[in-house]
Protein backbone atom coordinates (compact mmCIF):
# COMPACT_ATOMS: atom_id res chain seq x y z
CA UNK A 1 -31.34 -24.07 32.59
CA UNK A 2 -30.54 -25.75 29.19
CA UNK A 3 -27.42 -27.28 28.67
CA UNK A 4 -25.88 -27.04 25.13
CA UNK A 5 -22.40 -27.94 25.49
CA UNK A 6 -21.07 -30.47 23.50
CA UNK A 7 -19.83 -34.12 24.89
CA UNK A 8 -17.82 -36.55 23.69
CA UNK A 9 -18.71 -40.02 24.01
CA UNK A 10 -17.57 -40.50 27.16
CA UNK A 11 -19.64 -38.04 28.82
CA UNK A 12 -16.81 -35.61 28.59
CA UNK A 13 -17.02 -32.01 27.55
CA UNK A 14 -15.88 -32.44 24.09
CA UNK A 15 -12.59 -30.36 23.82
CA UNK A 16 -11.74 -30.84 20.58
CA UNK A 17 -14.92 -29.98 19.43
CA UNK A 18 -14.48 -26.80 21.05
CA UNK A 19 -10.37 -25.75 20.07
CA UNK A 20 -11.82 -25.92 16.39
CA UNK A 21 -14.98 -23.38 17.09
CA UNK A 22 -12.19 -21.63 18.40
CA UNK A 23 -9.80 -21.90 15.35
CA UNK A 24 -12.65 -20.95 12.80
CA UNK A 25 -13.78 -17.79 14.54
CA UNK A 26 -9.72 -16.77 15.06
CA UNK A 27 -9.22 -17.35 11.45
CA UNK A 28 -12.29 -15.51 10.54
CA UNK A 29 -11.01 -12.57 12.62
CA UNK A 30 -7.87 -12.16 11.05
CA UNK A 31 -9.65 -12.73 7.04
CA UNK A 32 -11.43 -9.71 8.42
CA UNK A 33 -8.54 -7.84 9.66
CA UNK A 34 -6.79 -8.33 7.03
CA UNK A 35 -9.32 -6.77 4.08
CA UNK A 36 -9.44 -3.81 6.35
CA UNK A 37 -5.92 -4.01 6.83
CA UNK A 38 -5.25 -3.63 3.14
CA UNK A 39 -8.28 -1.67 2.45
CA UNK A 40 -6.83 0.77 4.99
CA UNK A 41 -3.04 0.53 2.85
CA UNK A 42 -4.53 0.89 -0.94
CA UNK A 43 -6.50 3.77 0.52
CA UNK A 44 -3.28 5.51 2.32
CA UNK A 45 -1.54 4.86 -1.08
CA UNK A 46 -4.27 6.13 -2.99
CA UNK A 47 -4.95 8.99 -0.94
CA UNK A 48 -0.89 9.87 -1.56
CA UNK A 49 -0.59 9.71 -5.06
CA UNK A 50 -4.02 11.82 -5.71
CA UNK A 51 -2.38 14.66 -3.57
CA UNK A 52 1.07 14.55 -5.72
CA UNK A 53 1.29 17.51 -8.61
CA UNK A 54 2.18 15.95 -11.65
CA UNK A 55 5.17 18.20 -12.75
CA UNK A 56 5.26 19.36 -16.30
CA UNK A 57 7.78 21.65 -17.97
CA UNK A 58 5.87 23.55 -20.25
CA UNK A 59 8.88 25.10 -22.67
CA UNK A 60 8.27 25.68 -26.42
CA UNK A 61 9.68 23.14 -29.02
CA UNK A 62 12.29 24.63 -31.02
């Protein structure tokens, strides 16, 4: 079985090392959630304003 966890230089598993991986990917998750999170708004909005009637009073100028 290979081993490829990271030490420190005391022979200890290398924590630190480790709570950063675990930063990066957690703030590349919420990047990601959040352009589909917006993507998901702008098209709601969109979506909305495309159904709306535009409302025009057609009356002869006098």
């Amino acid at each position: 079985m290979k081993n490829d966890l990271k030490y420190d230089a005391f022979g200890n598993l290398d924590a630190d090392y480790y709570v950063e991986k675990a930063y990066e990917l957690r703030r590349a998750y919420f990047a990601e959630a959040t352009k589909k999170a917006v993507a998901s708004v702008k098209a709601f909005f969109a979506k909305l304003t495309a159904n709306r009637t535009v409302k025009t009073s057609v009356q002869p100028q006098h």
